[in-house]
Protein backbone atom coordinates (compact mmCIF):
# COMPACT_ATOMS: atom_id res chain seq x y z
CA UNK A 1 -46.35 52.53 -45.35
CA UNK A 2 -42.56 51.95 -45.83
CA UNK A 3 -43.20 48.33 -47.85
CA UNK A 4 -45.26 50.14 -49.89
CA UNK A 5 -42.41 53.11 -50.17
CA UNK A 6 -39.96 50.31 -50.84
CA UNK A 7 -42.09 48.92 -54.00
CA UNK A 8 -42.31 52.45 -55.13
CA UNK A 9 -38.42 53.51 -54.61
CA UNK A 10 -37.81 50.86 -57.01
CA UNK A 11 -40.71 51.47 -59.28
CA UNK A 12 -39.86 55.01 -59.77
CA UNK A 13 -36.59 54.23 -59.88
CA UNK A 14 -36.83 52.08 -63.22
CA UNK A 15 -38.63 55.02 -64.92
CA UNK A 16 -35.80 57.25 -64.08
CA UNK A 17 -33.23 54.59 -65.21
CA UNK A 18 -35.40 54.35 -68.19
CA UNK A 19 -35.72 57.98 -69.11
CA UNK A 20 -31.72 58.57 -68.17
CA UNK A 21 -30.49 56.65 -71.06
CA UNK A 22 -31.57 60.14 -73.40
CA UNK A 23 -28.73 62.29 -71.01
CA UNK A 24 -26.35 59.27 -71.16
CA UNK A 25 -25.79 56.05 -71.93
CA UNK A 26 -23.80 54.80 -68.87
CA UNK A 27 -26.51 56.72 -66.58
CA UNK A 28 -29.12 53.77 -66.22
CA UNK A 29 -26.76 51.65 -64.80
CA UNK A 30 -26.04 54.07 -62.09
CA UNK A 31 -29.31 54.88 -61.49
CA UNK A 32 -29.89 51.22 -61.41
CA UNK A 33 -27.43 50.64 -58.86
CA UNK A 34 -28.31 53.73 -56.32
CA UNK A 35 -31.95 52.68 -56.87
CA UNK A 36 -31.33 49.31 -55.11
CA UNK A 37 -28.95 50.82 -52.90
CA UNK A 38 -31.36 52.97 -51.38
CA UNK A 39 -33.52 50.20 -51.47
CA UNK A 40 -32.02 48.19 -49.10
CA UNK A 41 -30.75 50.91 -47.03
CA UNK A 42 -33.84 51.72 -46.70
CA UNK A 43 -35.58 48.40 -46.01
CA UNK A 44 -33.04 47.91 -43.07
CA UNK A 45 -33.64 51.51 -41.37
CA UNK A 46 -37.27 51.11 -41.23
CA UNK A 47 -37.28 47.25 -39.32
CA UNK A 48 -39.48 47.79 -36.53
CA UNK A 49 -37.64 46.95 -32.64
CA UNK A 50 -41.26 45.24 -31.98
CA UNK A 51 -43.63 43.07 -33.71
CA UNK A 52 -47.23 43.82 -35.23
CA UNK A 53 -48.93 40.81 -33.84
CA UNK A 54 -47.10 38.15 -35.59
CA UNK A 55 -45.81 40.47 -38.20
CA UNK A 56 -42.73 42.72 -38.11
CA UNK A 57 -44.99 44.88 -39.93
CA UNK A 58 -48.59 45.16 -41.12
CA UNK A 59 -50.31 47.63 -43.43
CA UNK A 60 -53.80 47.41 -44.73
CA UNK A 61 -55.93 50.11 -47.17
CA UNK A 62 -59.35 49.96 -48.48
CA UNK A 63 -58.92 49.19 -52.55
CA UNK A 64 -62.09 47.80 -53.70
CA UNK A 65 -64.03 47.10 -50.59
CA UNK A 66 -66.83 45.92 -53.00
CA UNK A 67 -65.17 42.79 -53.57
CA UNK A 68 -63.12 42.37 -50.64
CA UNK A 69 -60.06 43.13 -52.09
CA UNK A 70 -57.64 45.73 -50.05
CA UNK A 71 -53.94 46.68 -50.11
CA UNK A 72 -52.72 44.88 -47.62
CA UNK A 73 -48.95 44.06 -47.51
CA UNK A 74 -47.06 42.38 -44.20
CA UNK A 75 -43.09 41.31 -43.68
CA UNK A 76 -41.89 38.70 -41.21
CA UNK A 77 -39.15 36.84 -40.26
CA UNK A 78 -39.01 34.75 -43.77
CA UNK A 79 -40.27 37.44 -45.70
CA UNK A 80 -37.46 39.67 -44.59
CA UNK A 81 -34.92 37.09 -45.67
CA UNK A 82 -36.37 36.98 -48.89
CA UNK A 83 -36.49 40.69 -49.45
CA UNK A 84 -32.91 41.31 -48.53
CA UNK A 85 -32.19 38.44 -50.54
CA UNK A 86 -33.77 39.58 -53.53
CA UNK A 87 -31.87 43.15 -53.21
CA UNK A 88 -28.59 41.80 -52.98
CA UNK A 89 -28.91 39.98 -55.63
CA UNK A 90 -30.34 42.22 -57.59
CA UNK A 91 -27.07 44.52 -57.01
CA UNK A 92 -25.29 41.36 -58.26
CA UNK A 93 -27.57 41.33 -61.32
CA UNK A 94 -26.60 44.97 -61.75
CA UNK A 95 -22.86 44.18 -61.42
CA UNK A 96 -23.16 41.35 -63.59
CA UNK A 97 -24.08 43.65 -66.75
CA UNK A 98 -22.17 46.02 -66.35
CA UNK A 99 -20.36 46.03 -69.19
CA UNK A 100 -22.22 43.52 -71.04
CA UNK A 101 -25.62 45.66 -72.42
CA UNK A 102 -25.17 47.70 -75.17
CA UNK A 103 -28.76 48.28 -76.19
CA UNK A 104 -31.02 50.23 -74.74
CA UNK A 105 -29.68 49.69 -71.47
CA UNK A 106 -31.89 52.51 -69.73
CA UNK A 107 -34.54 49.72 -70.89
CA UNK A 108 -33.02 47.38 -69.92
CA UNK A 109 -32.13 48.52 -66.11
CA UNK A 110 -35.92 49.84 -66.04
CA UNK A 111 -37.24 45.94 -66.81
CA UNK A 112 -34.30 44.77 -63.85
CA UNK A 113 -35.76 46.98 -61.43
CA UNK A 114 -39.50 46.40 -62.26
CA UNK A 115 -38.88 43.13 -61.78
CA UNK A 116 -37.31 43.59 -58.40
CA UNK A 117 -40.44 45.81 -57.86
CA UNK A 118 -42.80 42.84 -58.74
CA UNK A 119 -40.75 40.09 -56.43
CA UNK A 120 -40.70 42.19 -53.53
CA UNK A 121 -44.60 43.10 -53.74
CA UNK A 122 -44.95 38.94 -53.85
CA UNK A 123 -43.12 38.14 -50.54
CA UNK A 124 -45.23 41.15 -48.94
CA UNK A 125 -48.89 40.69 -50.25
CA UNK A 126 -51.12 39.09 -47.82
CA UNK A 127 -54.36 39.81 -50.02
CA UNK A 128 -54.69 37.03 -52.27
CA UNK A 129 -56.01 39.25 -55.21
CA UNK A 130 -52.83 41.53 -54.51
CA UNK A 131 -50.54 38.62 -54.40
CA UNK A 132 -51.48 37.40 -57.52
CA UNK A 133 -51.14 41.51 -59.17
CA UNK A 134 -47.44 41.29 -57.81
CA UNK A 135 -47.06 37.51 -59.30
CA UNK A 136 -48.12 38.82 -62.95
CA UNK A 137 -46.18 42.21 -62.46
CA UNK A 138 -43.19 39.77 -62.24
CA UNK A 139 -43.72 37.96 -65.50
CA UNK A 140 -43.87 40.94 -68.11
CA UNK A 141 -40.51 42.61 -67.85
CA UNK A 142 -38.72 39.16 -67.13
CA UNK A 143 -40.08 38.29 -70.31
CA UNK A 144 -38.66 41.50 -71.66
CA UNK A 145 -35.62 41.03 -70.27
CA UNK A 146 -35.35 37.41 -72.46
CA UNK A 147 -37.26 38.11 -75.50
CA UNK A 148 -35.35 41.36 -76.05
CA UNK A 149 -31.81 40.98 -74.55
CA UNK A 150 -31.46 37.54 -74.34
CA UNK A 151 -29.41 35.12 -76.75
CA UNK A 152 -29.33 33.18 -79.99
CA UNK A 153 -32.86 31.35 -79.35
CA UNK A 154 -34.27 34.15 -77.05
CA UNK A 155 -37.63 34.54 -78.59
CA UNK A 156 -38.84 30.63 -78.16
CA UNK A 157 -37.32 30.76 -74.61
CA UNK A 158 -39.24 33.86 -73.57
CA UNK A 159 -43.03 32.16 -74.84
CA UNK A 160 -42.07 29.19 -73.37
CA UNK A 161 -41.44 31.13 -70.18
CA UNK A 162 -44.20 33.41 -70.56
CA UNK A 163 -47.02 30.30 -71.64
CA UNK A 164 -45.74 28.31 -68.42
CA UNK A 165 -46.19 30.46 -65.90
CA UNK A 166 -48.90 32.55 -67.10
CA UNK A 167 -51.00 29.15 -67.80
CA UNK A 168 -50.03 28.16 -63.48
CA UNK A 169 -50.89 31.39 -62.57
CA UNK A 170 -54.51 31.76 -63.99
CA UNK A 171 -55.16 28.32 -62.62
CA UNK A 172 -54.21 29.68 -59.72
CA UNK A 173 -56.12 32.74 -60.16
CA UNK A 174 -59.21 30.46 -60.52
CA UNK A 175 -58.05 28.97 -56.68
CA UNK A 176 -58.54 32.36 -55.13
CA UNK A 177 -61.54 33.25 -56.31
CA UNK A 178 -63.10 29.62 -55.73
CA UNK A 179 -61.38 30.23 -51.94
CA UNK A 180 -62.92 33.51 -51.54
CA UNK A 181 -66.22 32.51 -53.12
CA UNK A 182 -66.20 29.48 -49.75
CA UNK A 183 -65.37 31.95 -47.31
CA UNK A 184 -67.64 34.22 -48.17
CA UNK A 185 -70.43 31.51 -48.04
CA UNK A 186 -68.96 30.22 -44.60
CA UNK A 187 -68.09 33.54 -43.22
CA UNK A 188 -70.99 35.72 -44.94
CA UNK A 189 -68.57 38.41 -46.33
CA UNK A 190 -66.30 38.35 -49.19
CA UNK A 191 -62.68 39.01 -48.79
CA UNK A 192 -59.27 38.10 -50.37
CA UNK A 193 -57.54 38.84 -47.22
CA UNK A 194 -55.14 35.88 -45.98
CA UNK A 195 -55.90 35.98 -42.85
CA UNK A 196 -59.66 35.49 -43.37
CA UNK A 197 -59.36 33.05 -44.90
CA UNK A 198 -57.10 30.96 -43.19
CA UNK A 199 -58.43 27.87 -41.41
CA UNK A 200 -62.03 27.80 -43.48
CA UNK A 201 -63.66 24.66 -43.18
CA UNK A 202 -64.03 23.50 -46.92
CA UNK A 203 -65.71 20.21 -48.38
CA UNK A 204 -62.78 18.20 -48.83
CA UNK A 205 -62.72 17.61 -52.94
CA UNK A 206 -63.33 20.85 -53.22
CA UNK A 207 -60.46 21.31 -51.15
CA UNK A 208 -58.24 19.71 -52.95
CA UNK A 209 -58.71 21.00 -56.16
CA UNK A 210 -58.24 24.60 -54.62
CA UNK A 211 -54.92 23.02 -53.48
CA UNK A 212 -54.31 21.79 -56.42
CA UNK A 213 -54.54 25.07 -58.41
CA UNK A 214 -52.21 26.83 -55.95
CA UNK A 215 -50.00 23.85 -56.02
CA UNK A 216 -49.37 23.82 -59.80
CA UNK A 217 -48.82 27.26 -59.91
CA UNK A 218 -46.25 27.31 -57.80
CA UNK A 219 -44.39 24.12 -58.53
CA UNK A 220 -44.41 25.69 -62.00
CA UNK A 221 -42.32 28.31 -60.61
CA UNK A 222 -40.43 26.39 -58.33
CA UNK A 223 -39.39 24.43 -60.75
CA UNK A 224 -40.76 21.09 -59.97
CA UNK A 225 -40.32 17.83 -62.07
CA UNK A 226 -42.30 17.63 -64.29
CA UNK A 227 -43.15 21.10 -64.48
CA UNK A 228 -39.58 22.08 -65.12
CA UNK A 229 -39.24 22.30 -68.46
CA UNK A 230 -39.10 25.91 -69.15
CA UNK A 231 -36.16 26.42 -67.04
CA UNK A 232 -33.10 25.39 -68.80
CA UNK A 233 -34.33 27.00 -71.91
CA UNK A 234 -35.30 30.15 -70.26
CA UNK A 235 -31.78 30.45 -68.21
CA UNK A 236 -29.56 29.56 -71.50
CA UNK A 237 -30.73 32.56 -73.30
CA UNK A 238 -31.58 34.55 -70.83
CA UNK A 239 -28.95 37.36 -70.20
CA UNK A 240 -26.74 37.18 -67.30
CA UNK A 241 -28.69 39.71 -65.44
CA UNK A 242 -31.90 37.89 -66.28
CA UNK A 243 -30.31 34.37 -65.49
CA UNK A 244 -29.38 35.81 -61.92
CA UNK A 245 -32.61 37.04 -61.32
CA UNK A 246 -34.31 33.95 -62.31
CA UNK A 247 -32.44 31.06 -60.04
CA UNK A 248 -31.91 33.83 -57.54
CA UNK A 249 -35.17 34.76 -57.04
CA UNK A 250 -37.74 34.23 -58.87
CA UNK A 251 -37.62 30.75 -58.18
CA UNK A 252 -37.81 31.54 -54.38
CA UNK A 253 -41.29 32.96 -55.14
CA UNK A 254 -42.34 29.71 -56.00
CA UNK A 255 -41.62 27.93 -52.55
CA UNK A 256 -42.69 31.23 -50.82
CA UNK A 257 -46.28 30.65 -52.60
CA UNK A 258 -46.28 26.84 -50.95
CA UNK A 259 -44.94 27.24 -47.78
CA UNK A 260 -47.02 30.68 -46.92
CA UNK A 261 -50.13 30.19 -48.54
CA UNK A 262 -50.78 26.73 -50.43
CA UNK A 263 -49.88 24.40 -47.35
CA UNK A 264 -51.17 26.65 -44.18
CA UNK A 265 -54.77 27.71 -46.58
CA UNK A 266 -55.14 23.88 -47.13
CA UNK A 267 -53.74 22.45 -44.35
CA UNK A 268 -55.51 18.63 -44.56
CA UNK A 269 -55.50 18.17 -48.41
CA UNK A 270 -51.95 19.24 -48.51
CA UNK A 271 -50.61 16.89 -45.75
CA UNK A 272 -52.93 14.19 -48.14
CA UNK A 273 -51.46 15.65 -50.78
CA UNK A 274 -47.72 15.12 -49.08
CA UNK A 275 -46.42 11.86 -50.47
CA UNK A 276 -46.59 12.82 -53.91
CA UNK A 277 -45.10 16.52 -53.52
CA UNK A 278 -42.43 14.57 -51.92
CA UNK A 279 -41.65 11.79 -54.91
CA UNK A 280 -41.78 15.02 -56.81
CA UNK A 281 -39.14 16.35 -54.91
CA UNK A 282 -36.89 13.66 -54.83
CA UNK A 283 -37.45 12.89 -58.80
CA UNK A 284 -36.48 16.17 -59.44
CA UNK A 285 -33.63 15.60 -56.60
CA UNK A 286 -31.93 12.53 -58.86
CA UNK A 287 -33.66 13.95 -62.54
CA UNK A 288 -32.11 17.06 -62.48
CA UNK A 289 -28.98 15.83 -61.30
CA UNK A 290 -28.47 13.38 -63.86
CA UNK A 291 -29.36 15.80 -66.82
CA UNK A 292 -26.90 18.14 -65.38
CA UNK A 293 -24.13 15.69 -65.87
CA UNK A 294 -25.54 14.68 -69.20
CA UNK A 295 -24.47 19.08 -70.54
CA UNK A 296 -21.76 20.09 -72.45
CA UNK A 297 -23.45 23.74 -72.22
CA UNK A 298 -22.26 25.90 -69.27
CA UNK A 299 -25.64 27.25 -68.48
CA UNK A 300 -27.90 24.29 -68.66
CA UNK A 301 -26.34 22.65 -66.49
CA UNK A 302 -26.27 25.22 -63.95
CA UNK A 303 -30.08 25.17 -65.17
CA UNK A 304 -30.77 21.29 -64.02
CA UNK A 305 -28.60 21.77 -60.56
CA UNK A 306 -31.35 24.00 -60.04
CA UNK A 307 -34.33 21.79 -60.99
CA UNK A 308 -32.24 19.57 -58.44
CA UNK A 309 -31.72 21.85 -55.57
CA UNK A 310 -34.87 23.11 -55.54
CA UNK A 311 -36.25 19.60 -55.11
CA UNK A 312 -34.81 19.84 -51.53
CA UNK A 313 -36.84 22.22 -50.77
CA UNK A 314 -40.01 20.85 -51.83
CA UNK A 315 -38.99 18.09 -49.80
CA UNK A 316 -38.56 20.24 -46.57
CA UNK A 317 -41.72 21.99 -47.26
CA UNK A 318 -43.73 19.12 -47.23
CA UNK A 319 -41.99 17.38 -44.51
CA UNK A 320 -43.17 19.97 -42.72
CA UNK A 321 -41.28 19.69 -38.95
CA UNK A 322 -39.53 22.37 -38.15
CA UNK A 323 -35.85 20.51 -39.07
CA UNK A 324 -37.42 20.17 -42.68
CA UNK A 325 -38.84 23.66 -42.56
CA UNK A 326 -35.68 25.30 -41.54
CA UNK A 327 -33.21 23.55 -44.05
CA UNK A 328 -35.70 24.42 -46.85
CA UNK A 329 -35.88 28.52 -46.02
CA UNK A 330 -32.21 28.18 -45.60
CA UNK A 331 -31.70 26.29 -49.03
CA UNK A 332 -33.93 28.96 -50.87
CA UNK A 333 -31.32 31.55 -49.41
CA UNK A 334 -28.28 29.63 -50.05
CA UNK A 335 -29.13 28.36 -53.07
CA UNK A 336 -30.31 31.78 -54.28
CA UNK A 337 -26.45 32.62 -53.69
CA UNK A 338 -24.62 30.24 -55.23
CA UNK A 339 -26.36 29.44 -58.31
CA UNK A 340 -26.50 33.30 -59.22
CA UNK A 341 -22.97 33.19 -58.60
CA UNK A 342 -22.42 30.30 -60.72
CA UNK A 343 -24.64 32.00 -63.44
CA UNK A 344 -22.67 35.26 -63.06
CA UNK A 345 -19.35 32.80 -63.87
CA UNK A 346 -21.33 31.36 -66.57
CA UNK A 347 -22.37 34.91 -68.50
CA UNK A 348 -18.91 36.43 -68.48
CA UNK A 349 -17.40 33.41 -69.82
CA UNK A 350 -19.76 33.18 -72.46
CA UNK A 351 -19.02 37.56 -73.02
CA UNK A 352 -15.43 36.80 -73.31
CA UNK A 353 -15.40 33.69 -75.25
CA UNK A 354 -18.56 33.86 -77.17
CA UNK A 355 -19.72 30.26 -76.28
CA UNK A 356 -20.82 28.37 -73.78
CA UNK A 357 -19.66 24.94 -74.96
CA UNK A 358 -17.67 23.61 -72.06
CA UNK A 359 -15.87 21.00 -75.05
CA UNK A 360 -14.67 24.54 -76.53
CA UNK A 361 -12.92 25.67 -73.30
CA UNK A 362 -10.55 23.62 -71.07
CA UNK A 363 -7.45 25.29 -69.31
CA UNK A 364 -9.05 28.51 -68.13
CA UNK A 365 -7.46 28.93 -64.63
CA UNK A 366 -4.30 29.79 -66.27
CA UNK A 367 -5.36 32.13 -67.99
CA UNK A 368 -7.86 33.79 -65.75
CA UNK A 369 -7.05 32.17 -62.02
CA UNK A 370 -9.31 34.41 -60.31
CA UNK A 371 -12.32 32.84 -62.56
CA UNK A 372 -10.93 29.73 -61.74
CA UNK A 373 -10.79 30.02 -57.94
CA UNK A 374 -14.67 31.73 -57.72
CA UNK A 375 -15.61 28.71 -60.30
CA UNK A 376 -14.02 26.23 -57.85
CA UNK A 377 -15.52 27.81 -54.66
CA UNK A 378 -19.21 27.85 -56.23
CA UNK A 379 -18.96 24.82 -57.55
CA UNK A 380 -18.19 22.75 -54.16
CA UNK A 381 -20.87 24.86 -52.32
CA UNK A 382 -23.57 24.06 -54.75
CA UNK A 383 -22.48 20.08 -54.04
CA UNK A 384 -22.89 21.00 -50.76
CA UNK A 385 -19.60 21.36 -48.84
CA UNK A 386 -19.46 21.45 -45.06
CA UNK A 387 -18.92 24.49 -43.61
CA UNK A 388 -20.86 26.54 -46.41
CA UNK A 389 -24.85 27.46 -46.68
CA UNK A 390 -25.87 24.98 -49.01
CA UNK A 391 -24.64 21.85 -46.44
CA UNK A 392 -26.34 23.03 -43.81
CA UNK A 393 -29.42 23.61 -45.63
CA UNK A 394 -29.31 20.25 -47.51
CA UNK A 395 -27.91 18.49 -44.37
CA UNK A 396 -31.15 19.91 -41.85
CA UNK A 397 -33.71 18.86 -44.82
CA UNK A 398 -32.53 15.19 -44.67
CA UNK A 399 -32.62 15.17 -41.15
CA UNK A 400 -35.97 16.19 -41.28
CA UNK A 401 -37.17 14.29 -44.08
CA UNK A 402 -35.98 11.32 -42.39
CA UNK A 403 -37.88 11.70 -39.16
CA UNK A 404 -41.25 11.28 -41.86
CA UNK A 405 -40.04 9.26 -44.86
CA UNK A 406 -36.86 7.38 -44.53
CA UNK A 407 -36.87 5.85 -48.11
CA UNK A 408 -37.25 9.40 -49.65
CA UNK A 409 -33.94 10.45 -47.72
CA UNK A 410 -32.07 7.57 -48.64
CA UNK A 411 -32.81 8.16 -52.62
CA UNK A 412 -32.84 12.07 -52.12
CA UNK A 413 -29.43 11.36 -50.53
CA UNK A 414 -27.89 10.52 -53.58
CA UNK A 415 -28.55 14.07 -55.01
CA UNK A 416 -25.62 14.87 -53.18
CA UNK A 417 -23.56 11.88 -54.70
CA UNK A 418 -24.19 13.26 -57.76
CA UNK A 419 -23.78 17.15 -57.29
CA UNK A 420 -20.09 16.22 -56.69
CA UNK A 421 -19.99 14.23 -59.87
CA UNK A 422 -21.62 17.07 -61.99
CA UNK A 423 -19.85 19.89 -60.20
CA UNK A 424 -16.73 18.52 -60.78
CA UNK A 425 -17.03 17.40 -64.26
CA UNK A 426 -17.56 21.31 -64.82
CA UNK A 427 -14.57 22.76 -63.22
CA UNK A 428 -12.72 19.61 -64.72
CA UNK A 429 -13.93 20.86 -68.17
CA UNK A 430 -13.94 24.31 -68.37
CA UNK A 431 -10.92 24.79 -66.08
CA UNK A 432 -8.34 22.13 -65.82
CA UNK A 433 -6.50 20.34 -68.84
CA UNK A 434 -4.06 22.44 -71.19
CA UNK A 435 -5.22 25.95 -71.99
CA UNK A 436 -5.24 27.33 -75.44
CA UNK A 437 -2.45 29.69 -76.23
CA UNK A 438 -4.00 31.38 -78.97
CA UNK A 439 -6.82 32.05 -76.65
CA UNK A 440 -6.40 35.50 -74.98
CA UNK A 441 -8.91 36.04 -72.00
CA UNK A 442 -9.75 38.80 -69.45
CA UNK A 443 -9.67 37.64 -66.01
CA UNK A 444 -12.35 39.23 -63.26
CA UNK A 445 -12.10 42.78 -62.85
CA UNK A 446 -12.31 44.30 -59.73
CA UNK A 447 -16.34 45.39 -59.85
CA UNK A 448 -16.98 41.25 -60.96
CA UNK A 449 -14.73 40.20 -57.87
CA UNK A 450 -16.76 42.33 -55.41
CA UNK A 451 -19.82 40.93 -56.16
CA UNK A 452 -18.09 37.64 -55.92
CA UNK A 453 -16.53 37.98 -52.63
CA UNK A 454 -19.35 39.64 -51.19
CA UNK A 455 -21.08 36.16 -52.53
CA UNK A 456 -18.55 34.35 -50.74
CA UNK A 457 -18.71 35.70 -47.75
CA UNK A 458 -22.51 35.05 -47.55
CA UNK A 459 -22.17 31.45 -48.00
CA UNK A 460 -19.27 30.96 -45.41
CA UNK A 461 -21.45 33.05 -43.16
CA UNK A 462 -24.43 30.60 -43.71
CA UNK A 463 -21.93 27.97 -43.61
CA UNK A 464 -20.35 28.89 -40.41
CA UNK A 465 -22.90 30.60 -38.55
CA UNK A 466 -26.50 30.06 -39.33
CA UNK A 467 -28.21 30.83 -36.07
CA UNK A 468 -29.32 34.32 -37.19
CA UNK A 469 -30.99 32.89 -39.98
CA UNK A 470 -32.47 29.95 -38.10
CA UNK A 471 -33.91 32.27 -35.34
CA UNK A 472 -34.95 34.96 -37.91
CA UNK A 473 -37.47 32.26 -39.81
CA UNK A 474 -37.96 30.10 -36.31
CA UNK A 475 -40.98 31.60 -34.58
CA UNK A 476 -42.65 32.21 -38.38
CA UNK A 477 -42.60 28.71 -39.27
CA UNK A 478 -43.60 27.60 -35.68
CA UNK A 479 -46.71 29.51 -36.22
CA UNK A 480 -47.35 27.97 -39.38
CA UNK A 481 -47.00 24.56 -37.88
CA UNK A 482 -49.70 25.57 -35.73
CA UNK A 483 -52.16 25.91 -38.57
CA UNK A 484 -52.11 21.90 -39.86
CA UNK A 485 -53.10 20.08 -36.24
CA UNK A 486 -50.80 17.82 -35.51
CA UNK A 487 -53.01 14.46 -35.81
CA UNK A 488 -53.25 15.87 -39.72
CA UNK A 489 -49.59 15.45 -40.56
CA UNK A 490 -47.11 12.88 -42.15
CA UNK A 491 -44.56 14.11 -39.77
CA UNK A 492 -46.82 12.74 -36.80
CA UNK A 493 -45.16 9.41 -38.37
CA UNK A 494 -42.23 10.16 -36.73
CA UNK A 495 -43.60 10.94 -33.28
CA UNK A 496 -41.01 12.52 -31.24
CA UNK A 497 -37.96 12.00 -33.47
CA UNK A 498 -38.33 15.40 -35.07
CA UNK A 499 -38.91 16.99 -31.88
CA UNK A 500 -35.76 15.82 -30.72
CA UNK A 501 -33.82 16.34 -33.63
CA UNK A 502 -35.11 20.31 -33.57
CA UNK A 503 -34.57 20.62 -30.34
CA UNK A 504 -31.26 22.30 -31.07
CA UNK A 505 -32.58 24.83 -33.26
């Protein structure tokens, strides 16, 4: 019952930050903040010291038992990652609006929170029908959050965002009920329930198309190239909040969806399937790279780095050895850091200087050197420095990737080539060169430089010591492994060369 108490704490909690805006206007965002709070203290007190089978923990309640369909929620290893993930940042979130919402911020927190609320029920659902509840719940008050409080074009940005992933989703929707509709045929009882309907024996066209469905959905979300296009245009007027939430986590749902339920439910069309998921990945690898060079806006090209970061993970997921599998849960965490962290950077800069034209700024480290020196520690972990998260998680996808396609890592190697160029190019602009003297700018306060250094000190931690990370999503993706036979694989390819290059792990 406590993942369901968690979804509740911060469901109730946004209609209390909603209805404390009429007492006081600074209320919400207190409420807001001890909502999450509680959230996470709670999530940690409640860890079980022993596992539920292969879960940490398992819960499952009759809901329509007519159509198969229960409540049925379950956290392990990756799942907790995820969910601590997703609270942290959503204190960042919190943090990074602080001062920034002026209208009808109990609203506004209420939307943050719901969304939280939505995120979390996705990395817990193991009923298919329940999964995809949680994946709409999601949509709406991001879509709020865009459409209402978002910037200068925030109305075309929210339908775009809306129309994308609501269009995935029902096709997905369609998957699940054509995967349900099989295993009740094969196993004479309908259900929704993931773990009936794992390892069903389904004609192989009709196979793939299921795939397919669950595959486009997610990639959607991912974003995958060429399914990315909603992304810079929903981050760029997004608020910050929003834009934290988005490459923080609600990207991260996306790769969730493949690696728990669209690869292990379809285990031999998706290992068919495997080549082009991987050109996918490394297109959107070089593609999103390049555009982000090609910005002069702050926050599209924070945008593309995304579309290009995230390719690595589609490449580790589809890899699928447990090198490849372990760099891509670790880039989903890393990455979730420091791109919200560059996206925090990127909303007070435009608060205090009402643009986000990089050509309109130049010289900002003298006059706000603690903006300069988070801006210059972000940027060279997003282009993967050694020694923080995002190298190691970039650095054990290669290695991975190599042991099953070589030519993919040599091209997807160049991703990192050109993060430096692109990274660069944006502290170069927005930070070096001669400042503006008529320009008068706030540097961080002390609330934005807690959530920075608490940022920080995540990615040196990731950076410096990832073992309790690795062993944390170890024996979850082993067990996944053991749902595509080996003989079914791409990695096979490789024969023992992943083997030995895990070994260490």
């Amino acid at each position: 019952m406590s993942m369901a108490l968690l979804i509740l704490i911060l469901l109730v909690g946004g209609l209390l930050a909603w209805r404390s805006e009429k007492a006081q206007a600074n209320l919400p965002r207190w409420v807001a903040l001890a909502t999450v709070v509680i959230s996470l203290a709670f999530l940690l007190a409640t860890l079980p010291q022993e596992h539920t089978g292969n879960w940490l923990q398992h819960m499952k309640l009759d809901w329509m038992p007519r159509f198969g369909i229960a409540f049925e929620l379950a956290m392990d290893g990756v799942s907790l990652l995820l969910l601590v993930l997703t609270l942290l940042l959503g204190l960042v979130a919190i943090a990074s609006s602080w001062s920034e919402i002026d209208f009808k911020p109990g609203l506004f927190h209420a939307n943050l929170l719901w969304t939280l609320a939505g995120v979390c029920g996705v990395f817990l659902a193991v009923d298919l029908f329940l999964f995809f509840l949680f994946w709409e719940v999601m949509l709406i008050p991001m879509y709020l959050l865009i459409a209402i409080w978002g910037h200068e074009n925030k109305t075309y940005a929210a339908m775009k965002f809306f129309i994308f992933t609501q269009a995935s989703g029902l096709l997905m929707l369609l998957a699940i009920v054509v995967l349900a509709w099989q295993g009740m045929a094969i196993n004479g009882q309908l259900s929704f329930s993931y773990s009936d309907l794992l390892g069903l024996e389904l004609d192989p066209r009709l196979g793939w198309w299921t795939m397919l469905g669950f595959f486009l959905a997610f990639t959607v979300k991912l974003p995958a190239f060429p399914f990315h296009t909603w992304l810079p245009d929903a981050h760029t007027q997004a608020p910050t909040a929003g834009s934290v939430l988005l490459a923080g986590i609600l990207l991260k749902t996306g790769a969730y969806g493949l690696l728990r339920f669209c690869i292990p439910l379809f285990p031999q069309a998706s290992m068919e399937f495997a080549p082009v998921a991987m050109a996918l990945g490394v297109a959107g690898v070089l593609y999103g790279a390049v555009l982000a060079f090609a910005q002069s806006d702050f926050k599209r090209l924070v945008a593309y780095s995304s579309v290009s970061h995230m390719g690595f993970v589609l490449l580790g997921l589809y890899a699928w050895n447990q090198l490849a599998l372990q760099g891509a849960v670790m880039q989903m965490v890393a990455h979730g850091v420091s791109t919200a962290a560059l996206f925090m950077l990127a909303g007070a800069l435009q608060h205090r200087l009402h643009t986000r034209d990089m050509g309109r700024m130049g010289g900002l480290w003298h006059q706000a050197p603690r903006m300069g020196a988070c801006a210059m520690f972000f940027a060279v972990a997003s282009l993967g420095l050694p020694g923080l998260g995002n190298f190691v998680a970039e650095i054990l996808v290669l290695l991975g990737l190599f042991a099953v396609q070589p030519a993919f890592t040599a091209v997807a190697a160049l991703g990192l080539i050109t993060a430096a160029v692109y990274s660069l190019r944006m502290l170069q602009q927005a930070f070096q060169g001669v400042p503006d003297k008529q320009r008068s700018m706030p540097d961080f306060d002390a609330r934005e430089m807690l959530a920075m250094g608490a940022m920080m000190a995540a990615l040196l931690w990731l950076g410096l010591y990832p073992q309790p990370v690795l062993d944390l999503a170890r024996p979850v993706l082993e067990g996944l492994q053991t749902l595509v036979p080996p003989g079914d694989t791409v990695a096979a390819q490789a024969g023992g060369a992943a083997i030995v290059l895990g070994a260490g792990l």
